[in-house]
N, C-alpha and C. Protein backbone atom coordinates (compact mmCIF):
# COMPACT_ATOMS: atom_id res chain seq x y z
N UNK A 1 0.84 -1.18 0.00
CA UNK A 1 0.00 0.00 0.00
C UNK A 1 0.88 1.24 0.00
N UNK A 2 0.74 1.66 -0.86
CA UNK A 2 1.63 3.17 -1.11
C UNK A 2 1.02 4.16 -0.11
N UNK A 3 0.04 4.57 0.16
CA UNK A 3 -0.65 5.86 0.62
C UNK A 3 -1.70 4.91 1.56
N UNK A 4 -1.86 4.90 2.66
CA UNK A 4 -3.48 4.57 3.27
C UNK A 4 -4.43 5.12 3.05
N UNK A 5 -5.36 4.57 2.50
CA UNK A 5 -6.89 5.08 2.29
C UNK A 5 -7.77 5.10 3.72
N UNK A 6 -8.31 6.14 3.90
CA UNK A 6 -8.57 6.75 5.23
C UNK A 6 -9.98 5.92 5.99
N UNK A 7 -10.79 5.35 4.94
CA UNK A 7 -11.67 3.97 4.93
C UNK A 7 -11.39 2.91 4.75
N UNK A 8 -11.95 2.09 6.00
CA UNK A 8 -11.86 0.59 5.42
C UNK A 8 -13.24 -0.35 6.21
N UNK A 9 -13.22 -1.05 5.41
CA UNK A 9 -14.50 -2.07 5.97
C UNK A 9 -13.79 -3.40 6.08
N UNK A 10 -14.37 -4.07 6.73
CA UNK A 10 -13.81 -5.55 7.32
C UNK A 10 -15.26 -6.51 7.05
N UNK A 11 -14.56 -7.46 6.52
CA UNK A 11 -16.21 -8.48 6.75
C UNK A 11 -15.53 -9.35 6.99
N UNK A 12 -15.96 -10.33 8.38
CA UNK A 12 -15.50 -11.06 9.28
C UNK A 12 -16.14 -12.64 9.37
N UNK A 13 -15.66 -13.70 9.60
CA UNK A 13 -15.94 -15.06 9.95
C UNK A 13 -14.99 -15.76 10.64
N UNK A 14 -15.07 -16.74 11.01
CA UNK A 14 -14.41 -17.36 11.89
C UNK A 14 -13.25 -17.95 10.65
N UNK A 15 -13.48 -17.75 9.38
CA UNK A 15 -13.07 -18.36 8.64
C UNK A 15 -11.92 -17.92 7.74
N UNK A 16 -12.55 -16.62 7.35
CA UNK A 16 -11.79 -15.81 6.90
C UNK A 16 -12.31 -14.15 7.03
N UNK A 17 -11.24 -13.15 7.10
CA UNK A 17 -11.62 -11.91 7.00
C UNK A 17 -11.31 -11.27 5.61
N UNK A 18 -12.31 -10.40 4.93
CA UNK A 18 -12.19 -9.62 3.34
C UNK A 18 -11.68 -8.35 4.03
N UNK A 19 -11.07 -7.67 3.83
CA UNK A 19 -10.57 -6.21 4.71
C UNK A 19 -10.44 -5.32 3.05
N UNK A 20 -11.31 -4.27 3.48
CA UNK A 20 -11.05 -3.16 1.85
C UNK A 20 -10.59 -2.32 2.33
N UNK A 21 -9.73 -1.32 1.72
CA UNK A 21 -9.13 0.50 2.31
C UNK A 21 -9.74 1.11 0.39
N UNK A 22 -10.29 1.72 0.88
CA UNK A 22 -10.83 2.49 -0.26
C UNK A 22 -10.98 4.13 0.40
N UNK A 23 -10.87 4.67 -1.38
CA UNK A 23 -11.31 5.74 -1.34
C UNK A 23 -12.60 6.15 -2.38
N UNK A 24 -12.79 7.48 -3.18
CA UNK A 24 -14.05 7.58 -4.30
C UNK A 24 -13.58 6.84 -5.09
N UNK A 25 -12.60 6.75 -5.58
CA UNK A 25 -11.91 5.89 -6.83
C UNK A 25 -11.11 4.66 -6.91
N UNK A 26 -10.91 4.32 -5.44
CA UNK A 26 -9.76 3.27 -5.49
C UNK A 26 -9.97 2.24 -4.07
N UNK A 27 -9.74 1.00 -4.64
CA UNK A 27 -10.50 0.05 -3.73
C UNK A 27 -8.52 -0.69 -3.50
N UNK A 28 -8.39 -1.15 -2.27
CA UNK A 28 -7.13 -2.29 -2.50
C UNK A 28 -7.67 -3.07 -1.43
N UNK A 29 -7.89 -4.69 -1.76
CA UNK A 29 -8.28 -5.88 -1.10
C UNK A 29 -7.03 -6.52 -0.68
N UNK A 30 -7.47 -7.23 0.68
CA UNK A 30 -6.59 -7.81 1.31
C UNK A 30 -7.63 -9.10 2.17
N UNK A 31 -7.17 -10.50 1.78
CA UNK A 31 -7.98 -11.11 2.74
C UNK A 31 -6.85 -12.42 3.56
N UNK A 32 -7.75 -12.68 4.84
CA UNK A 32 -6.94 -13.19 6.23
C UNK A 32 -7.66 -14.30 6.37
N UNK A 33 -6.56 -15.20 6.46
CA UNK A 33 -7.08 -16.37 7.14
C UNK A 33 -6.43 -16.71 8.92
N UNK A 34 -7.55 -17.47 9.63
CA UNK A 34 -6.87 -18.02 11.00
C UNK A 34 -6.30 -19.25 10.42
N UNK A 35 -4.74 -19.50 11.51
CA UNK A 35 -4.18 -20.31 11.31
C UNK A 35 -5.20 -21.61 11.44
N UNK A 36 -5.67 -21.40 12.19
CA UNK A 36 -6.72 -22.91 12.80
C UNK A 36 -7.99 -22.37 12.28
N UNK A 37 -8.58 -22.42 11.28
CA UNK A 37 -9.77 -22.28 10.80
C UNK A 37 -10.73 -22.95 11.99
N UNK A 38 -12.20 -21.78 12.09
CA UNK A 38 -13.20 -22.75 13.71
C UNK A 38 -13.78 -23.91 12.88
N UNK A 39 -14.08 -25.44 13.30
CA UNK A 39 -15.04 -26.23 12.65
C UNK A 39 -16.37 -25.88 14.01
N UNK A 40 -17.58 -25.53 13.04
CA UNK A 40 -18.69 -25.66 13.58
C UNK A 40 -19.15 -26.78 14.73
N UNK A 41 -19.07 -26.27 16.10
CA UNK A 41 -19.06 -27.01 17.76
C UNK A 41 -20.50 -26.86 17.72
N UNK A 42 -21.02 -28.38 17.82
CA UNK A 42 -22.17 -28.59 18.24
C UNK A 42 -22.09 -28.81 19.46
N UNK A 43 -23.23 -28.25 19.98
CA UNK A 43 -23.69 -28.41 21.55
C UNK A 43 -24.69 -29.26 21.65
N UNK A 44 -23.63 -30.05 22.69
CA UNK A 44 -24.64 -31.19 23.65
C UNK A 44 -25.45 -30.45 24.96
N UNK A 45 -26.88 -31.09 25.09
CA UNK A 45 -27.50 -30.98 26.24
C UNK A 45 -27.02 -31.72 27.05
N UNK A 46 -26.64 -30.85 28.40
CA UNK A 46 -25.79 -31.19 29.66
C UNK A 46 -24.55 -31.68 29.58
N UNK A 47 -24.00 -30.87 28.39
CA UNK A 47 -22.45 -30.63 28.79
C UNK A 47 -21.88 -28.83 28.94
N UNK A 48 -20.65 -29.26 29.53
CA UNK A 48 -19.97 -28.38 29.93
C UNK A 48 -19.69 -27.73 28.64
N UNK A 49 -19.54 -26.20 29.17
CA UNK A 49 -19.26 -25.11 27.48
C UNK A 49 -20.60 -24.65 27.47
N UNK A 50 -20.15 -23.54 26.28
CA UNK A 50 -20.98 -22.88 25.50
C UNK A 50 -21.35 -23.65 24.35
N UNK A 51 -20.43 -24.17 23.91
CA UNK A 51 -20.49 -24.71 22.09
C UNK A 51 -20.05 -23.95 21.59
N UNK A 52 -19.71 -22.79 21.96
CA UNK A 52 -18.67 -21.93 20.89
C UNK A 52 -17.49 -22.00 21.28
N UNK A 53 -16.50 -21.58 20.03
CA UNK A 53 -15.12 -21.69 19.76
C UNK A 53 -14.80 -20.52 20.96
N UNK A 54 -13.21 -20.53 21.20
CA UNK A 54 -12.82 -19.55 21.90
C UNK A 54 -12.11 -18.66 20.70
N UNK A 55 -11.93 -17.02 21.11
CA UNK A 55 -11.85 -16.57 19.61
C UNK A 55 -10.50 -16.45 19.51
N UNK A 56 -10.03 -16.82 18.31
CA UNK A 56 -8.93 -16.75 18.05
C UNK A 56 -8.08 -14.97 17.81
N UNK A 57 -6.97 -15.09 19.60
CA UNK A 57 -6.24 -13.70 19.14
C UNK A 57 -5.38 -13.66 17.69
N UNK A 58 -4.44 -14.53 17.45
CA UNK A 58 -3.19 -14.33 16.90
C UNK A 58 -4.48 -13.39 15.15
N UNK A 59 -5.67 -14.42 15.29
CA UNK A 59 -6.18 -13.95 13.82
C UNK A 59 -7.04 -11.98 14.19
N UNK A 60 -7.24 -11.98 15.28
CA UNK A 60 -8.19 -11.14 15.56
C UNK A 60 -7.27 -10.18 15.74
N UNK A 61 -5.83 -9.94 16.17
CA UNK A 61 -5.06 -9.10 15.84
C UNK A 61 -4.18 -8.73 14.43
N UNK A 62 -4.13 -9.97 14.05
CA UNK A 62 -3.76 -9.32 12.22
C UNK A 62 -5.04 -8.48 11.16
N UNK A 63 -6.73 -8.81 12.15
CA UNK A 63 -6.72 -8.50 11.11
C UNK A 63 -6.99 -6.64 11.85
N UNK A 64 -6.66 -6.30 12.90
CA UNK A 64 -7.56 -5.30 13.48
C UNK A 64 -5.81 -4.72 13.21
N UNK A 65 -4.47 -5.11 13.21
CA UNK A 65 -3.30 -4.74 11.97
C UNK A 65 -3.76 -4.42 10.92
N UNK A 66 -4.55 -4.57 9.90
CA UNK A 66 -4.37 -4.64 8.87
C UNK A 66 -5.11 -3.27 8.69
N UNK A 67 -5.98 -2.92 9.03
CA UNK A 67 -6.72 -1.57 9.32
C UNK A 67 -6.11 -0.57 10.29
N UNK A 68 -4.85 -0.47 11.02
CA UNK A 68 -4.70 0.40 12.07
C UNK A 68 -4.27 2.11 11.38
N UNK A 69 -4.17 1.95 9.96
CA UNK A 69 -3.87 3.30 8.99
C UNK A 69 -4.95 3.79 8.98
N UNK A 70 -6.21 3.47 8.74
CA UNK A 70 -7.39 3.74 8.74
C UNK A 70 -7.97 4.72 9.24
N UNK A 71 -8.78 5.92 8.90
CA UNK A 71 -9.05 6.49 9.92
C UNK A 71 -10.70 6.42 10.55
N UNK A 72 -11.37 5.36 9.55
CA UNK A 72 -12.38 5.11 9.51
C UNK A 72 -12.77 3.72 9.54
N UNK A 73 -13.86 2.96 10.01
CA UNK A 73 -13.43 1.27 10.02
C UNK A 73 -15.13 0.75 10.44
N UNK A 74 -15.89 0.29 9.28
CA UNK A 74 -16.71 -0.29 9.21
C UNK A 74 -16.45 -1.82 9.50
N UNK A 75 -16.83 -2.82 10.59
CA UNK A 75 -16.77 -3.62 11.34
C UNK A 75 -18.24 -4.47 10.50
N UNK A 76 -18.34 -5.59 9.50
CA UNK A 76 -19.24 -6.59 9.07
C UNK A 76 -19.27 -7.78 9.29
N UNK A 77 -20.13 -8.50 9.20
CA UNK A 77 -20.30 -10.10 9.07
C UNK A 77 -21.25 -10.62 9.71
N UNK A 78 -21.38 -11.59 9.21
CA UNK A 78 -22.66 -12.56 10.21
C UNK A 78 -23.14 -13.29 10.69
N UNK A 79 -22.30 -13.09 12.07
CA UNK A 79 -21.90 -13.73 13.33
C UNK A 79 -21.23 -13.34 14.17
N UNK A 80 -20.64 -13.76 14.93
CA UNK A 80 -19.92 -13.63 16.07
C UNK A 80 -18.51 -12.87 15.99
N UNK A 81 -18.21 -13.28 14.94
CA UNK A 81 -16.59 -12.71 15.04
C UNK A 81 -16.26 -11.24 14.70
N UNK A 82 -17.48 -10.27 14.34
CA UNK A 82 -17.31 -9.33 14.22
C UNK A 82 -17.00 -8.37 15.29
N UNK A 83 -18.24 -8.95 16.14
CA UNK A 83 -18.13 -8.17 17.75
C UNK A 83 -16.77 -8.72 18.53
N UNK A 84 -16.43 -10.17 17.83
CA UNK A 84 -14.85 -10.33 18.56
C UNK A 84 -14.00 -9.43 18.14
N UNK A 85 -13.89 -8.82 16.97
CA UNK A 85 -12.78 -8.38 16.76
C UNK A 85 -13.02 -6.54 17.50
N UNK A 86 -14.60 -6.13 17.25
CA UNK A 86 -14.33 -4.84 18.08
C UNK A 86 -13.89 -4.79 19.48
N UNK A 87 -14.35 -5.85 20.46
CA UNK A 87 -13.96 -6.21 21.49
C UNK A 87 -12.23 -6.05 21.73
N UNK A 88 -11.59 -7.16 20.87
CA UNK A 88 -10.18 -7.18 20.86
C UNK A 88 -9.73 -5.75 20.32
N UNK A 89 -10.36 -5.05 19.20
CA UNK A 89 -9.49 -3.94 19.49
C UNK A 89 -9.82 -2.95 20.80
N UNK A 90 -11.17 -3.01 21.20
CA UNK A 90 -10.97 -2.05 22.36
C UNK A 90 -9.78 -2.21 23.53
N UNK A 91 -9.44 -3.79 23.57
CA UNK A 91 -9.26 -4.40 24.75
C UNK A 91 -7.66 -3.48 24.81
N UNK A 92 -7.44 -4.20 23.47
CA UNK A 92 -5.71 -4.24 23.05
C UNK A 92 -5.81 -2.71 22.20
N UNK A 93 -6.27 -1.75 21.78
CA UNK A 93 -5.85 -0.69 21.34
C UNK A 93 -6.94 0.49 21.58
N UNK A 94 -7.09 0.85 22.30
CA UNK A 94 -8.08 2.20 22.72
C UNK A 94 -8.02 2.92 21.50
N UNK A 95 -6.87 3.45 21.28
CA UNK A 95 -7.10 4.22 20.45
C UNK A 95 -7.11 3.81 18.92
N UNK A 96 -7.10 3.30 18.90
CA UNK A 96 -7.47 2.19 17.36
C UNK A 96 -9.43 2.38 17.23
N UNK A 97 -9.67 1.79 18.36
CA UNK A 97 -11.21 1.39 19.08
C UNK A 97 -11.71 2.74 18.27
N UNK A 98 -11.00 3.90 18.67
CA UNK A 98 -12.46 5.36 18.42
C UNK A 98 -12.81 5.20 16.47
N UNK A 99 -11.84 4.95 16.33
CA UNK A 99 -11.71 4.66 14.70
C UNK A 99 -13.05 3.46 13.88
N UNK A 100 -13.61 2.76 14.94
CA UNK A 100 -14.67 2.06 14.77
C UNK A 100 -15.68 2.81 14.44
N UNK A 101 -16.34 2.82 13.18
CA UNK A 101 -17.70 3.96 12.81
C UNK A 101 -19.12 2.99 13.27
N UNK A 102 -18.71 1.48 13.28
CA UNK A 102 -19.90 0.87 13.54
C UNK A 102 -19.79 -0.65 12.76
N UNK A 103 -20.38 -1.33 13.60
CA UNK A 103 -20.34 -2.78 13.63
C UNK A 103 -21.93 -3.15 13.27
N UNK A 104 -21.71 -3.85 11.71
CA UNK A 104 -22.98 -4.25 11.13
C UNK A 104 -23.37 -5.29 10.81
N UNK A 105 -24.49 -6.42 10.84
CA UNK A 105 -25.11 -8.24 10.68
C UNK A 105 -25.04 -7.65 9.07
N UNK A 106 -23.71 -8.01 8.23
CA UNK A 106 -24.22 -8.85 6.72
C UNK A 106 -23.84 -10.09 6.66
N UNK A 107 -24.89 -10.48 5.77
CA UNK A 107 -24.63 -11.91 5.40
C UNK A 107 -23.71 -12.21 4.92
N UNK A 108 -23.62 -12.42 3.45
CA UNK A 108 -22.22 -13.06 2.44
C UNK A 108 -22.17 -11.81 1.09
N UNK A 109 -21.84 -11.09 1.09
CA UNK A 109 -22.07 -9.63 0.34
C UNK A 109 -20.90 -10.18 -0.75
N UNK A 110 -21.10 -10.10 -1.85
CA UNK A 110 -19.89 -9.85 -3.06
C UNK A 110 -19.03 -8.46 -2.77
N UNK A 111 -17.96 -8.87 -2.59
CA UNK A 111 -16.99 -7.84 -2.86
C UNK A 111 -17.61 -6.67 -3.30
N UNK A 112 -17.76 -6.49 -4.55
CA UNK A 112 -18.37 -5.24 -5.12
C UNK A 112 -19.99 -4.50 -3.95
N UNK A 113 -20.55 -5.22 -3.42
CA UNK A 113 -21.90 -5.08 -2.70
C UNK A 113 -21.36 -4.47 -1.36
N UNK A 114 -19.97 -5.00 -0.78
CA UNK A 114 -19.54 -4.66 0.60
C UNK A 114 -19.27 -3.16 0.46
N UNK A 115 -18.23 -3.03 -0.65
CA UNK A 115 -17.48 -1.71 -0.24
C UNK A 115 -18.77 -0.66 -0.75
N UNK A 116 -19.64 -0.76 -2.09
CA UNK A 116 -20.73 -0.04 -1.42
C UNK A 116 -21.28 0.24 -0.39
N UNK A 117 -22.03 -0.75 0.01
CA UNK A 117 -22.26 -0.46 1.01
C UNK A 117 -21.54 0.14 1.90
N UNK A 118 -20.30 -0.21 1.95
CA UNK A 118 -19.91 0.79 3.44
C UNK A 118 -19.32 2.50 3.09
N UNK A 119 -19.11 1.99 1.63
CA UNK A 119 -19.24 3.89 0.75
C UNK A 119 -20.61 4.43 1.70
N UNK A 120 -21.52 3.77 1.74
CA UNK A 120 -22.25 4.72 1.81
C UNK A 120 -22.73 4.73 3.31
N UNK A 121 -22.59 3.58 3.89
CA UNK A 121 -22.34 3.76 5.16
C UNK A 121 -21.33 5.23 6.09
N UNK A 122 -20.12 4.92 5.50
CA UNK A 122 -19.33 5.75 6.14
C UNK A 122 -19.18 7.18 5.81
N UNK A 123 -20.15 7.67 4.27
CA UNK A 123 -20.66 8.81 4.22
C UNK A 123 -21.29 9.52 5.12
N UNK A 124 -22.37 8.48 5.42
CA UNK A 124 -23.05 9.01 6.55
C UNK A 124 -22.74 9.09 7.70
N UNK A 125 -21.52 8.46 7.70
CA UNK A 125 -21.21 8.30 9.88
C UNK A 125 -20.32 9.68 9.47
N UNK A 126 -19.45 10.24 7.91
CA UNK A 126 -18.66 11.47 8.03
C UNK A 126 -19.49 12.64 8.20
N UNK A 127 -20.29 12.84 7.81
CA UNK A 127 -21.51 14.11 7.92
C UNK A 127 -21.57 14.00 9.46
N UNK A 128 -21.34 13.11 10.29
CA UNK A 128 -21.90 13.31 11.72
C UNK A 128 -20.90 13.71 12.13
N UNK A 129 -19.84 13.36 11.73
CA UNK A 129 -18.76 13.77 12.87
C UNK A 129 -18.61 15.50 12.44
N UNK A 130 -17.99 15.58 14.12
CA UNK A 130 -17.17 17.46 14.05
C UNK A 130 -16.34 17.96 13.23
């Protein structure tokens, strides 16, 4: 990346993360895998646990790296690992954290459908700010 683009959106799974830095004209993709991909934990009645995975740091910090140029950071996906990763950055970078415009449930969006959307998402979270 020559220059950081001051937006970026993340769409998140346990599986893999799509991470965009865009601007009006220019999109650059980057996508993350966890070393240990989660396999889907079924839960037994009357056992111990949740049935969910524990979340993986080593992945939840590369990818909340991969956005820290950012000055803007639309947080997607749909499930769980989205709110893991705002979590982990609050935990591990405060000031990374304010850079969060908002954490949103999409489903499986095409590339082209995400960074719209968060074009126009993060239009609107810029009109709000001071």
């Amino acid at each position: 990346m020559s220059k950081p683009h001051y937006h970026a959106v993340i769409w998140i799974d346990h599986r893999e993360a799509r991470v965009f830095h865009f601007n009006s004209i220019d999109v650059e993709r980057l996508v993350l895998h966890p070393d240990n991909p989660t396999k889907h934990i079924h839960h037994k009645a009357n056992s111990i646990g949740s049935g969910h995975a524990s979340p993986d740091h080593d992945y939840l910090q590369a990818v909340a790296e991969s956005v820290a140029e950012a000055g803007a950071v639309l947080i997607t996906g749909p499930a769980n690992a989205k709110n893991e990763l705002a979590d982990h950055i609050r935990l591990h970078d405060p000031g990374q954290a304010k850079t969060i415009a908002g954490i949103e449930t999409v489903d499986h969006p095409s590339d082209p459908q995400l960074v719209a959307y968060a074009k126009t998402y993060l239009k609107a979270t810029d009109r709000m700010q001071p």
